[in-house]
PDB file of N, CA and C in Angstrom:
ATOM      1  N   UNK A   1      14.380  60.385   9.020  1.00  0.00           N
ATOM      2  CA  UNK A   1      14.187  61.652   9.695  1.00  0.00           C
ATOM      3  C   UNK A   1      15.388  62.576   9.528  1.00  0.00           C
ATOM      4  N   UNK A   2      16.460  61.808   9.690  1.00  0.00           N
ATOM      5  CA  UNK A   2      17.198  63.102   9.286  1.00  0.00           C
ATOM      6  C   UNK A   2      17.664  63.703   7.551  1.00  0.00           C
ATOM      7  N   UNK A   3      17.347  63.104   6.920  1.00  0.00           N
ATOM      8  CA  UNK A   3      17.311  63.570   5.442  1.00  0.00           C
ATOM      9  C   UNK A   3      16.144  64.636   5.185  1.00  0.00           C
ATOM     10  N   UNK A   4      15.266  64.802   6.064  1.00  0.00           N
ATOM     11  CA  UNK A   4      14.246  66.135   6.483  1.00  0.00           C
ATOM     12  C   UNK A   4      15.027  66.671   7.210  1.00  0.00           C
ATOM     13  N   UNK A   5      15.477  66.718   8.195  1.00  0.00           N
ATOM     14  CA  UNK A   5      16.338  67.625   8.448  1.00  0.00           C
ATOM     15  C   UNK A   5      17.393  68.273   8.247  1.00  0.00           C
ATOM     16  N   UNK A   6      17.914  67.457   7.531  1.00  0.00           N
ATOM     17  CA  UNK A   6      19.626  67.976   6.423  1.00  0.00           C
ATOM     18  C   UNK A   6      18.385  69.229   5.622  1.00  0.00           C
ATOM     19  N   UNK A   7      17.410  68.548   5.042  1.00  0.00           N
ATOM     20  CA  UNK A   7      16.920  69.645   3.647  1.00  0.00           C
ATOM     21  C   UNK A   7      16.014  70.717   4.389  1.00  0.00           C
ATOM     22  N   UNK A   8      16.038  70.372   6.031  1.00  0.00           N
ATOM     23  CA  UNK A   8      15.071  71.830   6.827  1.00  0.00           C
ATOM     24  C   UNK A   8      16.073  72.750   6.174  1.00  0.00           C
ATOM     25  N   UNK A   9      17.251  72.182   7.201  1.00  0.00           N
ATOM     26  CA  UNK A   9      18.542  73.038   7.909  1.00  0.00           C
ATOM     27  C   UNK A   9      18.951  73.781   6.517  1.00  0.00           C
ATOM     28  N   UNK A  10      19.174  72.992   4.831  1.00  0.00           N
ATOM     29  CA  UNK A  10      19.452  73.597   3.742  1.00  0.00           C
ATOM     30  C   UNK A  10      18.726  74.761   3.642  1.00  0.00           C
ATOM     31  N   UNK A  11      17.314  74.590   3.423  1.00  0.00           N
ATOM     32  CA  UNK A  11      16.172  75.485   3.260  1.00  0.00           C
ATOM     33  C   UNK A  11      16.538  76.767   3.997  1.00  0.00           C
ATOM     34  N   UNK A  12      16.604  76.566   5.731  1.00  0.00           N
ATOM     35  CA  UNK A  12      16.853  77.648   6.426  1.00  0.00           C
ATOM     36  C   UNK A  12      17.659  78.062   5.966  1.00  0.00           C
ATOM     37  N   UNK A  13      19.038  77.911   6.021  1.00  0.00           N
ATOM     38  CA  UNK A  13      20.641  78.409   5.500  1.00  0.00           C
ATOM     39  C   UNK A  13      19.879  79.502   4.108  1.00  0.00           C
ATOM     40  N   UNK A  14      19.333  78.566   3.192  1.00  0.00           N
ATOM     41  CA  UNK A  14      19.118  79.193   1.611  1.00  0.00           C
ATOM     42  C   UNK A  14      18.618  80.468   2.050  1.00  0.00           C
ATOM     43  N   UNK A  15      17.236  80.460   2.727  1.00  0.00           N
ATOM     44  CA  UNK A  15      16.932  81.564   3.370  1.00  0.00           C
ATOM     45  C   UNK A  15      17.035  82.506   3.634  1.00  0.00           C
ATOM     46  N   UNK A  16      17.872  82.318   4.931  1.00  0.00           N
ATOM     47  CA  UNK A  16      18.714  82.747   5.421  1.00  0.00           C
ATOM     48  C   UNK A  16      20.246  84.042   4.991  1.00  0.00           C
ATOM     49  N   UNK A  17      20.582  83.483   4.128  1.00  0.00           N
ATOM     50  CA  UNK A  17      21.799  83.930   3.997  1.00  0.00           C
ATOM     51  C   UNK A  17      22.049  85.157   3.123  1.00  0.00           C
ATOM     52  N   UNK A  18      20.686  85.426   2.138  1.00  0.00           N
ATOM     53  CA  UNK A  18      20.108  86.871   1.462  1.00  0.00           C
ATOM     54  C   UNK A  18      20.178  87.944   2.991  1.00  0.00           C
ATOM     55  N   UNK A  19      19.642  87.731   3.701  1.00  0.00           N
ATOM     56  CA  UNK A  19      18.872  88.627   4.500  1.00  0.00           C
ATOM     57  C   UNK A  19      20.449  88.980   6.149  1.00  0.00           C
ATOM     58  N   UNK A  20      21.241  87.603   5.629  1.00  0.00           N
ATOM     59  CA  UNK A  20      22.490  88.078   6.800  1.00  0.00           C
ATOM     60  C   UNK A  20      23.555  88.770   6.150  1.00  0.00           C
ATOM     61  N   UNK A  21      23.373  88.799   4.769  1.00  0.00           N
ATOM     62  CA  UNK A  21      24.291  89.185   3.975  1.00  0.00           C
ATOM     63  C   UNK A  21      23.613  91.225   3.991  1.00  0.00           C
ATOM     64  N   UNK A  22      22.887  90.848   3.579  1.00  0.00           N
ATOM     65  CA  UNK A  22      21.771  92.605   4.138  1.00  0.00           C
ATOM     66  C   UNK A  22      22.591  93.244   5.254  1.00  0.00           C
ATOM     67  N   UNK A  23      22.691  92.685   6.300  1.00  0.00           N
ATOM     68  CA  UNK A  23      22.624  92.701   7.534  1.00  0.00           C
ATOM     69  C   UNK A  23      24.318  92.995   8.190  1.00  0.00           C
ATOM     70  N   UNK A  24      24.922  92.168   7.359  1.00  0.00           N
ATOM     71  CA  UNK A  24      26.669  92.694   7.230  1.00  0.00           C
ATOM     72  C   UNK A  24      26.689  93.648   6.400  1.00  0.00           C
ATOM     73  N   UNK A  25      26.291  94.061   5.165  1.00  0.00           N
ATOM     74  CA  UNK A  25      26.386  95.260   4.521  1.00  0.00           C
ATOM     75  C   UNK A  25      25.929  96.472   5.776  1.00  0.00           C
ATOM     76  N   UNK A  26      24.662  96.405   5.759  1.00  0.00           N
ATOM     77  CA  UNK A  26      24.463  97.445   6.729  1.00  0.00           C
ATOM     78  C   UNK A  26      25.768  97.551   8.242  1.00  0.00           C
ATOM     79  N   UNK A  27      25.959  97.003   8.536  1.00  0.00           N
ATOM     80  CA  UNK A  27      26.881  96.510   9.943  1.00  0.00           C
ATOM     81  C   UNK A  27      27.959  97.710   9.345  1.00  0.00           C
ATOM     82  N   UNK A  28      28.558  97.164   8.031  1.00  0.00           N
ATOM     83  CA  UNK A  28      29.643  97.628   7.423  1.00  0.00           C
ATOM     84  C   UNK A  28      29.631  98.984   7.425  1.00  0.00           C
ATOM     85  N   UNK A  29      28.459  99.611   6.506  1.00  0.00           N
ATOM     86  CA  UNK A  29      28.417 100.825   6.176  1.00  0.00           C
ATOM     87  C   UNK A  29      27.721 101.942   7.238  1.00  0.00           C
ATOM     88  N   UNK A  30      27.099 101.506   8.160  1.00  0.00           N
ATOM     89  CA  UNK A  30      27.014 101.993   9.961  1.00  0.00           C
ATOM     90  C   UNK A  30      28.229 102.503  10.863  1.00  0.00           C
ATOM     91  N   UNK A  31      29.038 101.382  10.562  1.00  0.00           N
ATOM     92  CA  UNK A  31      30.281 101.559  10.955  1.00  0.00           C
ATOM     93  C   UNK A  31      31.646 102.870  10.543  1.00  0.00           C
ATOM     94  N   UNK A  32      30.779 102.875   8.863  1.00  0.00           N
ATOM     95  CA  UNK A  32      32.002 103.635   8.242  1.00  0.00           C
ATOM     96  C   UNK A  32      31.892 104.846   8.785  1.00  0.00           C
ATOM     97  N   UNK A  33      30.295 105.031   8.744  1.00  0.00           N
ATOM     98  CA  UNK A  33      29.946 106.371   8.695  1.00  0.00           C
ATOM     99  C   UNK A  33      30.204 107.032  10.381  1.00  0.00           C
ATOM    100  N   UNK A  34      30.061 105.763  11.478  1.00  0.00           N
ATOM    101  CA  UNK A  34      30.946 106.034  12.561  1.00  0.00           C
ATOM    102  C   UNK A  34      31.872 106.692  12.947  1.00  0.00           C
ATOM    103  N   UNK A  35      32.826 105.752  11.721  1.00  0.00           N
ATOM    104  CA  UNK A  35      34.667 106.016  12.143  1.00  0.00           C
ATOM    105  C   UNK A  35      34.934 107.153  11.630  1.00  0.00           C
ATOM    106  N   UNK A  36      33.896 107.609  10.225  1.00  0.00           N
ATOM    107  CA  UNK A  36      33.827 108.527   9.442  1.00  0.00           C
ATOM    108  C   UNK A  36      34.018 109.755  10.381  1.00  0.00           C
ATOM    109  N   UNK A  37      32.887 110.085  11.232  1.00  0.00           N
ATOM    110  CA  UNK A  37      32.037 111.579  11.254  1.00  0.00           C
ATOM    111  C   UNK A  37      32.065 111.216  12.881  1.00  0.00           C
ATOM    112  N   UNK A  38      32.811 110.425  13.752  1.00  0.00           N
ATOM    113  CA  UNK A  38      32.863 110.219  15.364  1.00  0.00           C
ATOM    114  C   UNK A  38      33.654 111.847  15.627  1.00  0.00           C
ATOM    115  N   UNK A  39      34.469 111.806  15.004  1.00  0.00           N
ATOM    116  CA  UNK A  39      35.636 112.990  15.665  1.00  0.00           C
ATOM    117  C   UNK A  39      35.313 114.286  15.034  1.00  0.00           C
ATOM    118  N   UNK A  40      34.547 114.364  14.457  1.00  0.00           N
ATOM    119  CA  UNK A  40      33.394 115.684  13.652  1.00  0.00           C
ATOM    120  C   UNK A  40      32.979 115.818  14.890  1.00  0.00           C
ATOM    121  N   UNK A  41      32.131 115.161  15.304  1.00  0.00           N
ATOM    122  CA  UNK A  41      30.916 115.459  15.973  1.00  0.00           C
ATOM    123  C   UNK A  41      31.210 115.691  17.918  1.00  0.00           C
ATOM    124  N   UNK A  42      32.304 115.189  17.848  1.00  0.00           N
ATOM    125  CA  UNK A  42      33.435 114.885  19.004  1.00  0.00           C
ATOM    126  C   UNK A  42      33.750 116.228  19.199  1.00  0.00           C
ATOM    127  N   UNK A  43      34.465 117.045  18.187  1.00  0.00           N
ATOM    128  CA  UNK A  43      35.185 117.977  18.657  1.00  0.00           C
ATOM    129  C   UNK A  43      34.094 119.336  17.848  1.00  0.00           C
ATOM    130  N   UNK A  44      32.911 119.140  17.449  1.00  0.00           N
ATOM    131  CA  UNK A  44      31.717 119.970  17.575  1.00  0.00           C
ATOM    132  C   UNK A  44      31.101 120.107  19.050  1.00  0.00           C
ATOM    133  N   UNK A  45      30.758 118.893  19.564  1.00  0.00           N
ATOM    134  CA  UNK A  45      30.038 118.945  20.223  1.00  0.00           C
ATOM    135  C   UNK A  45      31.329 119.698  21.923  1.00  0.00           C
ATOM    136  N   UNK A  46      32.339 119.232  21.822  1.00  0.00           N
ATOM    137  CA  UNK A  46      33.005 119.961  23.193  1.00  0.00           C
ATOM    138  C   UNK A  46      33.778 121.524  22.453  1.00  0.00           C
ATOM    139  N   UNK A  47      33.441 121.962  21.317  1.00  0.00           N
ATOM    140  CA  UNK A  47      33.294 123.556  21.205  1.00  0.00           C
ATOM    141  C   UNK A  47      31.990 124.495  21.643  1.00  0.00           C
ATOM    142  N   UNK A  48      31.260 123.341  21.413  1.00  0.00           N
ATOM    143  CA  UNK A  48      29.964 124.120  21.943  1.00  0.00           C
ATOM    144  C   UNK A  48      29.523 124.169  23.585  1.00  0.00           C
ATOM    145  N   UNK A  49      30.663 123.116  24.142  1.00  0.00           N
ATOM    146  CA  UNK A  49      30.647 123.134  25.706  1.00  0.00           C
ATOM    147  C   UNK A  49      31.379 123.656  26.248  1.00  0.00           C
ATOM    148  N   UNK A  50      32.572 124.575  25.503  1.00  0.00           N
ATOM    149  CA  UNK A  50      33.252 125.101  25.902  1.00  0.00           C
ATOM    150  C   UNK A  50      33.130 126.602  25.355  1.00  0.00           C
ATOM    151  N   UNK A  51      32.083 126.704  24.504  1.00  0.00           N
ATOM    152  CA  UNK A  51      31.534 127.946  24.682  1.00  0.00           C
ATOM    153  C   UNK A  51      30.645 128.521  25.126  1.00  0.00           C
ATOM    154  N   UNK A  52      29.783 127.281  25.660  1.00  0.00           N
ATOM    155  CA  UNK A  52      28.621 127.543  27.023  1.00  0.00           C
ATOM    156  C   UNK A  52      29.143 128.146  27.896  1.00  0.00           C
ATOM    157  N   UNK A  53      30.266 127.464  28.410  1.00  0.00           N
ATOM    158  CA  UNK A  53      30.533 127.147  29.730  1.00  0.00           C
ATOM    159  C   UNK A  53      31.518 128.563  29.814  1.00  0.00           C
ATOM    160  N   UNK A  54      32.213 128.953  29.008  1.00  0.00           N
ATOM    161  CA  UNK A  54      32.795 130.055  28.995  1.00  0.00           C
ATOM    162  C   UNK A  54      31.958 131.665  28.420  1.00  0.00           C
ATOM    163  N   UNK A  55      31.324 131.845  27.752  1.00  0.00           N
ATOM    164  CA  UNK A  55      29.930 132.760  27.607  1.00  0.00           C
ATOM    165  C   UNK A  55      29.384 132.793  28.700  1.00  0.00           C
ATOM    166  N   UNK A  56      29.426 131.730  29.935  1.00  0.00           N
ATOM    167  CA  UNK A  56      28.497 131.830  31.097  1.00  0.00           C
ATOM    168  C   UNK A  56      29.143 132.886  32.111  1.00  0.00           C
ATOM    169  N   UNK A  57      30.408 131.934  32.195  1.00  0.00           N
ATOM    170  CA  UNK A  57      31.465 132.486  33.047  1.00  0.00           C
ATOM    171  C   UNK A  57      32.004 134.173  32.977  1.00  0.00           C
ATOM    172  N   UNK A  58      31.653 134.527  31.324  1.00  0.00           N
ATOM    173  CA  UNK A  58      32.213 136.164  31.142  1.00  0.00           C
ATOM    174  C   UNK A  58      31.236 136.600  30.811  1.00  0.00           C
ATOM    175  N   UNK A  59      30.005 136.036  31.564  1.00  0.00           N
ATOM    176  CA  UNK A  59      28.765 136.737  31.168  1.00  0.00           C
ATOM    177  C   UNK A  59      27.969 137.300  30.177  1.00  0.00           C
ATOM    178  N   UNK A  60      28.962 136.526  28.671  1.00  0.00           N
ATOM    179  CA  UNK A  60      28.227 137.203  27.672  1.00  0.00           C
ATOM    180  C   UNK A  60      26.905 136.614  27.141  1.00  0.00           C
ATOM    181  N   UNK A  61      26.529 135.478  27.568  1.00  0.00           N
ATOM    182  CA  UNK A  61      24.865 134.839  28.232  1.00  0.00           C
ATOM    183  C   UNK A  61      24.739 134.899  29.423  1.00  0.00           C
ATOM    184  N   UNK A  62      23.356 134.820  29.179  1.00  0.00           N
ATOM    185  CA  UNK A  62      22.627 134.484  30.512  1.00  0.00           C
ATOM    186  C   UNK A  62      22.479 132.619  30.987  1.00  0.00           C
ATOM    187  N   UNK A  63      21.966 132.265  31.969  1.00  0.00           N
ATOM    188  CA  UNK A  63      21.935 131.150  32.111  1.00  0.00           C
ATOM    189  C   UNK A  63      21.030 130.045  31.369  1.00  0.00           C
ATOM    190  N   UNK A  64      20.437 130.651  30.642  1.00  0.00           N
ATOM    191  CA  UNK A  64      18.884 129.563  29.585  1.00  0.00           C
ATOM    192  C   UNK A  64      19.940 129.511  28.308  1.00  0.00           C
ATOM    193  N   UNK A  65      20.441 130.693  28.014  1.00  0.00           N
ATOM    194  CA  UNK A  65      21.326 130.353  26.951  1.00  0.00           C
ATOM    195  C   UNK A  65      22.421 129.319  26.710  1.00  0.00           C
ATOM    196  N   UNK A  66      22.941 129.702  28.121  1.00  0.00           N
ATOM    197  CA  UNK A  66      23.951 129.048  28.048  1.00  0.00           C
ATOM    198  C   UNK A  66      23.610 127.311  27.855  1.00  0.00           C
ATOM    199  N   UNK A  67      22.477 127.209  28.894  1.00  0.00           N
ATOM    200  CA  UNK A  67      21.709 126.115  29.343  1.00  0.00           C
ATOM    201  C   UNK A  67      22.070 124.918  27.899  1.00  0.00           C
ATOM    202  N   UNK A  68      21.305 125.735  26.779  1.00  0.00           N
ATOM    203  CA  UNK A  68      21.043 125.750  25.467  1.00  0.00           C
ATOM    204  C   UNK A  68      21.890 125.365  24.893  1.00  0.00           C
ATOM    205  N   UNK A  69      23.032 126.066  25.229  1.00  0.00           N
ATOM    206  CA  UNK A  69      24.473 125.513  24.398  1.00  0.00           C
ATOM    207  C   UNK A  69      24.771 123.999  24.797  1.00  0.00           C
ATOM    208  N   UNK A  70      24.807 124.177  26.459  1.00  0.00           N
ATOM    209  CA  UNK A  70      25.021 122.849  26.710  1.00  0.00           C
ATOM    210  C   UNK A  70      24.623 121.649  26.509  1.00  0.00           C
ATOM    211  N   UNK A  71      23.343 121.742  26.264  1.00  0.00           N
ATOM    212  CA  UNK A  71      22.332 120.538  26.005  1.00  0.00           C
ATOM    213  C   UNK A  71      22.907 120.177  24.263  1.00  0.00           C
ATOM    214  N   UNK A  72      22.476 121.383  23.564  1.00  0.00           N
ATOM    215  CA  UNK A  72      23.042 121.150  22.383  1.00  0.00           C
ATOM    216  C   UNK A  72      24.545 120.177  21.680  1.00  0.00           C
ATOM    217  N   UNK A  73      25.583 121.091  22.724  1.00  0.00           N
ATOM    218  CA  UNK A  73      26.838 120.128  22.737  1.00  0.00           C
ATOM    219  C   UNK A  73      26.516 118.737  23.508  1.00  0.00           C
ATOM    220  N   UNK A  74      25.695 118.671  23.834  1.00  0.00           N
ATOM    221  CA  UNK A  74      25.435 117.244  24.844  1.00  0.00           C
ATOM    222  C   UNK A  74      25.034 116.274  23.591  1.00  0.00           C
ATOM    223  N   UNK A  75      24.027 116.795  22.786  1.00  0.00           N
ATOM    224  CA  UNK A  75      23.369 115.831  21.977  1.00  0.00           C
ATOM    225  C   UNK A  75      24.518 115.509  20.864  1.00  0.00           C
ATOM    226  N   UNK A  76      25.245 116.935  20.079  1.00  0.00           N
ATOM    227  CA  UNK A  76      25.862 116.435  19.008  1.00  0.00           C
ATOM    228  C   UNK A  76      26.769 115.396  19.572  1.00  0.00           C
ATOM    229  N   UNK A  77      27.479 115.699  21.097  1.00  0.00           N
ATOM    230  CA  UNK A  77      28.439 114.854  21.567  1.00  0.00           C
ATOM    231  C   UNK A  77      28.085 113.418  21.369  1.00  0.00           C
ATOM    232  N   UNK A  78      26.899 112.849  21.597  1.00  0.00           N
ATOM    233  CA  UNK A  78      26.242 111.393  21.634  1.00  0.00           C
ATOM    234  C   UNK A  78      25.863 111.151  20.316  1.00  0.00           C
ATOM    235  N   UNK A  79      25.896 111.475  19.129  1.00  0.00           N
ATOM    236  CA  UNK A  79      25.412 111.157  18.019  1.00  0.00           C
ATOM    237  C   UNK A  79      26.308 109.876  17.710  1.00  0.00           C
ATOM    238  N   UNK A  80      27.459 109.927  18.511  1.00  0.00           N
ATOM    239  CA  UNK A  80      28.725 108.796  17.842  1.00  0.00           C
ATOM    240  C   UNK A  80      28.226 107.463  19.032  1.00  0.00           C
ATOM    241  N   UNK A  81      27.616 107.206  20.072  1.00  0.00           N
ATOM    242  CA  UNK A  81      27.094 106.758  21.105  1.00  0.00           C
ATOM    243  C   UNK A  81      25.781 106.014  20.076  1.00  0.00           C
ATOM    244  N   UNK A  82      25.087 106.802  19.645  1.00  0.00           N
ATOM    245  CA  UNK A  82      23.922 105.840  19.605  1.00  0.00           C
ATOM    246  C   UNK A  82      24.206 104.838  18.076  1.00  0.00           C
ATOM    247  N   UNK A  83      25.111 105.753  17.191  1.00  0.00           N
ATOM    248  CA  UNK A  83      25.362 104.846  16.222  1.00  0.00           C
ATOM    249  C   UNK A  83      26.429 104.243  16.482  1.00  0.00           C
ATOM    250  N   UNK A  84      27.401 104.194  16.934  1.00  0.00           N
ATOM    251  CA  UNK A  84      27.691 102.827  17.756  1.00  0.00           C
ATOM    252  C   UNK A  84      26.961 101.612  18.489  1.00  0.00           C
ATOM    253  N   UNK A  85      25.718 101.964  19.071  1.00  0.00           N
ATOM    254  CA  UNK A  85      25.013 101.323  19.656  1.00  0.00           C
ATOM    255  C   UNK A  85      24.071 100.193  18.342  1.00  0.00           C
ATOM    256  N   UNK A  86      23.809 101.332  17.402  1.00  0.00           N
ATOM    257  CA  UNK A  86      22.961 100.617  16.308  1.00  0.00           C
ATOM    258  C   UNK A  86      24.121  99.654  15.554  1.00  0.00           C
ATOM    259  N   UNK A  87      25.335  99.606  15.376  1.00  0.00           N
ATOM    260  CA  UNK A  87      25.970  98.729  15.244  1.00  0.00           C
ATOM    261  C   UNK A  87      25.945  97.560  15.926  1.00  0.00           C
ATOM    262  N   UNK A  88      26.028  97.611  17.226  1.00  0.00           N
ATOM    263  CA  UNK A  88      26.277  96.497  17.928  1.00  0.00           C
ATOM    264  C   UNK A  88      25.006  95.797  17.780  1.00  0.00           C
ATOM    265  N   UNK A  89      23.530  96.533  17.656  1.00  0.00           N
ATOM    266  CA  UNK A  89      22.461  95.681  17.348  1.00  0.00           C
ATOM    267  C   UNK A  89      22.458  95.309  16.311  1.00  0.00           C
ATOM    268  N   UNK A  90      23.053  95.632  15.241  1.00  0.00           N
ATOM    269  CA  UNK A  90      22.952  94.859  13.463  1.00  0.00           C
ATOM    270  C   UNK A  90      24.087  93.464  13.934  1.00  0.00           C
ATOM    271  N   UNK A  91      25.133  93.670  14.797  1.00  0.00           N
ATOM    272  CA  UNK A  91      25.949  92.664  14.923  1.00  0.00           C
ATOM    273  C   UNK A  91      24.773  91.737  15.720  1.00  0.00           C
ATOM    274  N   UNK A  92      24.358  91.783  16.803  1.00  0.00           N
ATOM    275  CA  UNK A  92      22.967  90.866  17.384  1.00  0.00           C
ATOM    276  C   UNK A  92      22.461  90.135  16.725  1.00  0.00           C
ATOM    277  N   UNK A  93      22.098  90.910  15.089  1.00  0.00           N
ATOM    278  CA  UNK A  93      21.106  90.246  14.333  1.00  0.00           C
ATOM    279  C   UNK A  93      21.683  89.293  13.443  1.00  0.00           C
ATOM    280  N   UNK A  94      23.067  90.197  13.130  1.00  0.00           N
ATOM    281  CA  UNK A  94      23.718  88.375  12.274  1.00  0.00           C
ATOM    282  C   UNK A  94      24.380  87.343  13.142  1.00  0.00           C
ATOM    283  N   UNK A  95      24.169  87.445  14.481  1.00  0.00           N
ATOM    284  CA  UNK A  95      24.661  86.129  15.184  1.00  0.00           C
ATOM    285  C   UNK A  95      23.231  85.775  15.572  1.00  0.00           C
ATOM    286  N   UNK A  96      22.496  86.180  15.573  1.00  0.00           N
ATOM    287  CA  UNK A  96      20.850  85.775  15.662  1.00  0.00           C
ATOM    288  C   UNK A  96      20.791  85.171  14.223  1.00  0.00           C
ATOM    289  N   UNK A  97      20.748  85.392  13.390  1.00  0.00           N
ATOM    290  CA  UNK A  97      20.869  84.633  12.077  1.00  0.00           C
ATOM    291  C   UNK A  97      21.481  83.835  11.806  1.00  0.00           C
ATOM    292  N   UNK A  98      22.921  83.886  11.954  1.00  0.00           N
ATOM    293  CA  UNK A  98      23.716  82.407  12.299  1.00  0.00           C
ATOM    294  C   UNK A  98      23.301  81.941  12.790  1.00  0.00           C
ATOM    295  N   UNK A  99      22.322  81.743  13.956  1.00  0.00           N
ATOM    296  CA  UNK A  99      22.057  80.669  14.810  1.00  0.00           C
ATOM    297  C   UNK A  99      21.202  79.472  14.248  1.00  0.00           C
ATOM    298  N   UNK A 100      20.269  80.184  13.146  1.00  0.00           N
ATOM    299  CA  UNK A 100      19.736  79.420  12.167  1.00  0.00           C
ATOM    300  C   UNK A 100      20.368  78.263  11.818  1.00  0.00           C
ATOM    301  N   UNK A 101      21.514  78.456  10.868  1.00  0.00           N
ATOM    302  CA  UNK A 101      22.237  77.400  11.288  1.00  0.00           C
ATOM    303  C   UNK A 101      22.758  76.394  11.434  1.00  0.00           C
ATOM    304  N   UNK A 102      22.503  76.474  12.635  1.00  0.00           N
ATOM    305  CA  UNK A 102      23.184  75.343  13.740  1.00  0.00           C
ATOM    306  C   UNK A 102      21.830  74.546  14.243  1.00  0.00           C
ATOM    307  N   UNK A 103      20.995  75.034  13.582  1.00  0.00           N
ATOM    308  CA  UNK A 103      19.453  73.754  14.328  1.00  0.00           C
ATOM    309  C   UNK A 103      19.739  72.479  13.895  1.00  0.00           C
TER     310      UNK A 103
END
């Protein structure tokens, strides 16, 4: 019984290790584009909140406009938030794949 299982556990690994190797590439290049374009989008997104918020204040919008700006700087601000987030789930998936494994 266990000489079937040495050649499961091979099999899985063989498997396996195309598709975790995928899976660190992507991790990798998720990441770059992170570290890349975080402080782009960082210091886009609080110009556009600081020109809401000041257009409001000297009245050169009205309040939907301004509204507008803000939401806007809200979203570019989080663009570095969710791809961070999609990182940490590609990392999930190759320790979910390692786990293979270890059966």
């Amino acid at each position: 019984m266990s000489i079937t299982r040495k050649l499961a556990k091979l099999i899985l690994t063989l498997l396996t290790l195309p598709i975790l190797v995928v899976v660190w590439l992507l991790k990798w290049f998720v990441m770059f584009l992170y570290c890349c374009s975080a402080w782009i989008f960082y210091l886009l997104g609080s110009v556009l909140f600081a020109t809401a918020v000041l257009s409001f204040l000297m009245k050169q919008s009205q309040g939907m406009e301004a509204l507008q700006m803000l939401i806007g700087g809200f979203v570019i601000f989080m663009i570095p938030q969710v791809v961070g987030s999609v990182a940490v789930f590609l990392e999930l998936a190759a320790a979910t794949i390692r786990q293979v494994w270890y059966i």
